[in-house]
C-alpha atoms as a PDB file:
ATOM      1  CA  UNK A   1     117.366 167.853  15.951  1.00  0.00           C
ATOM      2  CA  UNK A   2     118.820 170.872  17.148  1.00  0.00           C
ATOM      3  CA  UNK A   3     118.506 172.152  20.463  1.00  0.00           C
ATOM      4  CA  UNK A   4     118.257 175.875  21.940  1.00  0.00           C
ATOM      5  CA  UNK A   5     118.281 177.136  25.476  1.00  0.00           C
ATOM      6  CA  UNK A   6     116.337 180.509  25.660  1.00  0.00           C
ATOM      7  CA  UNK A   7     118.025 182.820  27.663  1.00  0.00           C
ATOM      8  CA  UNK A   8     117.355 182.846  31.178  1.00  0.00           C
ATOM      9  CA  UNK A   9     114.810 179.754  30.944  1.00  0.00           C
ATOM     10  CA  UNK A  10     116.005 176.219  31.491  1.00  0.00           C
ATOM     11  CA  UNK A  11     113.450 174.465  29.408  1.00  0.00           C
ATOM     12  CA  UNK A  12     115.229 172.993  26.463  1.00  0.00           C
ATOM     13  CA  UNK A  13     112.995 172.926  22.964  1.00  0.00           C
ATOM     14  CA  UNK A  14     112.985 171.012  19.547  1.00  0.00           C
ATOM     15  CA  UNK A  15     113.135 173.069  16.670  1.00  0.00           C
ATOM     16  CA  UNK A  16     110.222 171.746  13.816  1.00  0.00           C
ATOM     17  CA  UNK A  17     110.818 171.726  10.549  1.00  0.00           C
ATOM     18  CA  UNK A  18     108.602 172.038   7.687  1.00  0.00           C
ATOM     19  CA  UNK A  19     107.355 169.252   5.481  1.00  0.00           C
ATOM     20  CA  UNK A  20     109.180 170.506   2.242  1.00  0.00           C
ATOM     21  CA  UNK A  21     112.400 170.509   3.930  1.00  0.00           C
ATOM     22  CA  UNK A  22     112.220 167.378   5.130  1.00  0.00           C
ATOM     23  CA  UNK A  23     111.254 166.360   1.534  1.00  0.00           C
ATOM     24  CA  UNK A  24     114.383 168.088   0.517  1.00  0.00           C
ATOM     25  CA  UNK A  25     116.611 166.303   2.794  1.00  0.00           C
ATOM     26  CA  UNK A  26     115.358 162.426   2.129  1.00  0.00           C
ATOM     27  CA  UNK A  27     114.680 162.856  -1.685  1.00  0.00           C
ATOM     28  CA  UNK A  28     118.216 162.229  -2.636  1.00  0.00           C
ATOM     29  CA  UNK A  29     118.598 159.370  -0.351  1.00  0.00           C
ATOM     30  CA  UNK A  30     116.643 156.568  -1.815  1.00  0.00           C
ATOM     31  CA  UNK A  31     118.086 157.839  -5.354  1.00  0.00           C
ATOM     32  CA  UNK A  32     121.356 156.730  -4.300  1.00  0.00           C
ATOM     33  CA  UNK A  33     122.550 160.269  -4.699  1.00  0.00           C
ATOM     34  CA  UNK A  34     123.104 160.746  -1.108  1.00  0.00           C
ATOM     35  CA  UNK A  35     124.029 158.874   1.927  1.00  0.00           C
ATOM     36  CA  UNK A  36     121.291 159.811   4.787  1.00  0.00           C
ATOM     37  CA  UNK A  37     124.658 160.288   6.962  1.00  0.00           C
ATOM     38  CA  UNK A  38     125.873 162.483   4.140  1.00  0.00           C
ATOM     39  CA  UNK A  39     122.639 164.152   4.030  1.00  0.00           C
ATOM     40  CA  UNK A  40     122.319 164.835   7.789  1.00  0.00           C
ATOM     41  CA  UNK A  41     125.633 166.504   7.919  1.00  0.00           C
ATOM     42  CA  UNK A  42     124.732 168.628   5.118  1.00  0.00           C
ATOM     43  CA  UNK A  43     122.024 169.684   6.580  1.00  0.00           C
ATOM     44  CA  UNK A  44     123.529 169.919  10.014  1.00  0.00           C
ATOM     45  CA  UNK A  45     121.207 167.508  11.320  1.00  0.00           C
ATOM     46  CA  UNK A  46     121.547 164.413  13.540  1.00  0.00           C
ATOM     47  CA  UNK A  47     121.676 161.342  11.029  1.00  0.00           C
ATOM     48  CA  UNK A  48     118.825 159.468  13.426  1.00  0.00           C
ATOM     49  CA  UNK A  49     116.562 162.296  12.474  1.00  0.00           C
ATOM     50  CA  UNK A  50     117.410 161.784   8.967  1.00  0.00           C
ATOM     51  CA  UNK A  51     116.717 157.924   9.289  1.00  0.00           C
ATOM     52  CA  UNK A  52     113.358 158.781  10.295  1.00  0.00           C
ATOM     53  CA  UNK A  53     112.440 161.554   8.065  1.00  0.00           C
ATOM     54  CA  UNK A  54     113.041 158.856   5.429  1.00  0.00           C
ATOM     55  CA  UNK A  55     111.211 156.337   6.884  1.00  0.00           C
ATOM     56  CA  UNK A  56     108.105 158.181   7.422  1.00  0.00           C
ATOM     57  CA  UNK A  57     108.180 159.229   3.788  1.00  0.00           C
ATOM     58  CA  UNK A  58     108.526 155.639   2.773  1.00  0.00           C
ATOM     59  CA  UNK A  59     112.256 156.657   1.586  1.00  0.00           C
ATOM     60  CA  UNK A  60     114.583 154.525   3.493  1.00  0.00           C
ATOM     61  CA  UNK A  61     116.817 152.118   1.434  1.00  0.00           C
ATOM     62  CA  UNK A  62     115.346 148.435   2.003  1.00  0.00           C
ATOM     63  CA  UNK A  63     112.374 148.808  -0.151  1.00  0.00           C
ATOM     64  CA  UNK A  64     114.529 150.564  -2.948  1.00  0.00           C
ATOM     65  CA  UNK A  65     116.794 146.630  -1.932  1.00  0.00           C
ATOM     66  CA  UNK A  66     113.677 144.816  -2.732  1.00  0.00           C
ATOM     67  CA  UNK A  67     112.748 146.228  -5.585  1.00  0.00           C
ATOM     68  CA  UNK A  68     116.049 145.717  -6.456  1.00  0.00           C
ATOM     69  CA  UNK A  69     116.469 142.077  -6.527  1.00  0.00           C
ATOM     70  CA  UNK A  70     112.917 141.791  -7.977  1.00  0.00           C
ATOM     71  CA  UNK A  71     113.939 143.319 -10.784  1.00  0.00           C
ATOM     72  CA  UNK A  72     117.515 141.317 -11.076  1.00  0.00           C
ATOM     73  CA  UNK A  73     114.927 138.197 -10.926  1.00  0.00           C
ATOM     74  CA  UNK A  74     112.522 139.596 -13.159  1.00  0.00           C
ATOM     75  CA  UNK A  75     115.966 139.669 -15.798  1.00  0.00           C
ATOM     76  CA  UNK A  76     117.586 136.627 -15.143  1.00  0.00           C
ATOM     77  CA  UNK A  77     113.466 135.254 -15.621  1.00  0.00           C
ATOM     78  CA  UNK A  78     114.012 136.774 -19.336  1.00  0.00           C
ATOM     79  CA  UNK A  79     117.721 136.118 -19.651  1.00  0.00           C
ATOM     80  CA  UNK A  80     116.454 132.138 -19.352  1.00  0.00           C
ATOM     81  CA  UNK A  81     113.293 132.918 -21.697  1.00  0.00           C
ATOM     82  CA  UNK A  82     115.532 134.557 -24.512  1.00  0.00           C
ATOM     83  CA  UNK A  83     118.273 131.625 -24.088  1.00  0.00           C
ATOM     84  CA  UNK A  84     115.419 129.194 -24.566  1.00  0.00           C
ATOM     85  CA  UNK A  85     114.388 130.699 -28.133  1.00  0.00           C
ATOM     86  CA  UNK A  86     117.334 131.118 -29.163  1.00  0.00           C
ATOM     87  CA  UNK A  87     118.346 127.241 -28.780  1.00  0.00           C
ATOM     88  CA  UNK A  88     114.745 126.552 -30.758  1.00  0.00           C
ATOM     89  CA  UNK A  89     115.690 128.859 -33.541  1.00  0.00           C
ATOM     90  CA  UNK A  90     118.960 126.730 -33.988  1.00  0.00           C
ATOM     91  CA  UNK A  91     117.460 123.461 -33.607  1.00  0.00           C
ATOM     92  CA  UNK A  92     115.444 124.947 -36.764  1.00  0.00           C
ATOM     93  CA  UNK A  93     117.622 126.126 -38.515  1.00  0.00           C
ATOM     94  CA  UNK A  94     119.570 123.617 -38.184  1.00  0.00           C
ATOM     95  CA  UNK A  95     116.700 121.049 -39.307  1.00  0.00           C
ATOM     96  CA  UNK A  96     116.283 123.407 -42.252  1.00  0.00           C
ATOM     97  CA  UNK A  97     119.763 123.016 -43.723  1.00  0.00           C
ATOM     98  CA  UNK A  98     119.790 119.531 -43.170  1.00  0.00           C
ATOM     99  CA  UNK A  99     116.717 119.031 -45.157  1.00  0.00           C
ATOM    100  CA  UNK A 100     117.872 121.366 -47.940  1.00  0.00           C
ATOM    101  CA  UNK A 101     121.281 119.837 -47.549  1.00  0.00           C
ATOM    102  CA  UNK A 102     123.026 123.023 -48.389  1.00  0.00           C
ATOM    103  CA  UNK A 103     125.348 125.211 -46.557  1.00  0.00           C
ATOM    104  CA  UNK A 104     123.302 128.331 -47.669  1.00  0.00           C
ATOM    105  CA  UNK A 105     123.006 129.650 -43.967  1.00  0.00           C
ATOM    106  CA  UNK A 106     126.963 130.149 -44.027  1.00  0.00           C
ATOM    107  CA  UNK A 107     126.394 132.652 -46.646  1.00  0.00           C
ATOM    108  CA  UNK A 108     123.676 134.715 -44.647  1.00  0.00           C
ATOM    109  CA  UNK A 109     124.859 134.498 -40.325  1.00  0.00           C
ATOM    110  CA  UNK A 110     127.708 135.600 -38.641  1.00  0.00           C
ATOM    111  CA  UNK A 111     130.172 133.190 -38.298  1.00  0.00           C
ATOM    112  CA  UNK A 112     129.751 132.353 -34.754  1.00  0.00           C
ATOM    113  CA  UNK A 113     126.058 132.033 -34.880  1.00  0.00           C
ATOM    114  CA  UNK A 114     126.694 129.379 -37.886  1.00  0.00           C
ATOM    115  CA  UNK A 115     129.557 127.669 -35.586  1.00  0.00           C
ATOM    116  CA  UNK A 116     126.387 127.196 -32.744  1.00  0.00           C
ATOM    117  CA  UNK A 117     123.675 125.873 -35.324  1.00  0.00           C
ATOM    118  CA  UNK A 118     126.379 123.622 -36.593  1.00  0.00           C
ATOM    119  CA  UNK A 119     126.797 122.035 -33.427  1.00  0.00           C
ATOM    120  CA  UNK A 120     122.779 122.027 -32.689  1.00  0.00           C
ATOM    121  CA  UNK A 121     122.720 120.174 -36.064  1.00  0.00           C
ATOM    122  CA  UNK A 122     125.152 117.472 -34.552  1.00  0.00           C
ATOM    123  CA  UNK A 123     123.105 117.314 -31.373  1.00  0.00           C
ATOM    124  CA  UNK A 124     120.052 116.757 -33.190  1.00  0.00           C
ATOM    125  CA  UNK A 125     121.613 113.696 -35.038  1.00  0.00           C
END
């Protein structure tokens, strides 16, 4: 916050600032764009004043954390889901060729994928 003296008065005073500038000054902040220390010195402001522009615009960076590792949960939640089918669809298909008893999936899957119901197959011996 910048202060001015007025000439020949002693009383020091704050100088406001409109809401759409302080909307310009946090926006890029949460983004990851902008640093609110980078932002106050572009802006030639103090970075406290910053801080709390940002906070009372719901813009400082622990929510943006949160949502953060929610969403790294939410991931790993559908990294374990997707693992999951994918070990049922080789247990089936490797039921499947050893009912038919032929090596017809080797024509039809990537190698490595064939390699993996191969040893399913085994497991399920």
């Amino acid at each position: 916050m910048e202060k001015h003296k007025r000439p020949g008065n002693e009383i020091n005073f704050t100088k406001r600032y409109s809401l759409a500038f302080k909307k310009q000054v946090c926006e890029p902040v949460p983004n990851g764009q902008m640093s609110r220390r980078y932002a106050a010195k572009k802006y030639g402001l103090h970075r406290n004043t910053v801080a709390s522009w940002c906070r009372e615009f719901n813009m400082d960076k622990s929510p943006k954390n949160h949502s953060k590792n929610k969403e790294i949960k939410q991931l790993k939640d559908k990294i374990e889901e997707l693992e999951l089918i994918k070990d049922i669809q080789q247990d089936m298909l490797a039921l499947l060729q050893k009912q038919t008893g032929t090596d017809e999936l080797e024509k039809y899957l990537p190698e490595q994928l064939f390699k993996e119901i191969q040893k399913a197959a085994k497991r399920l011996k």
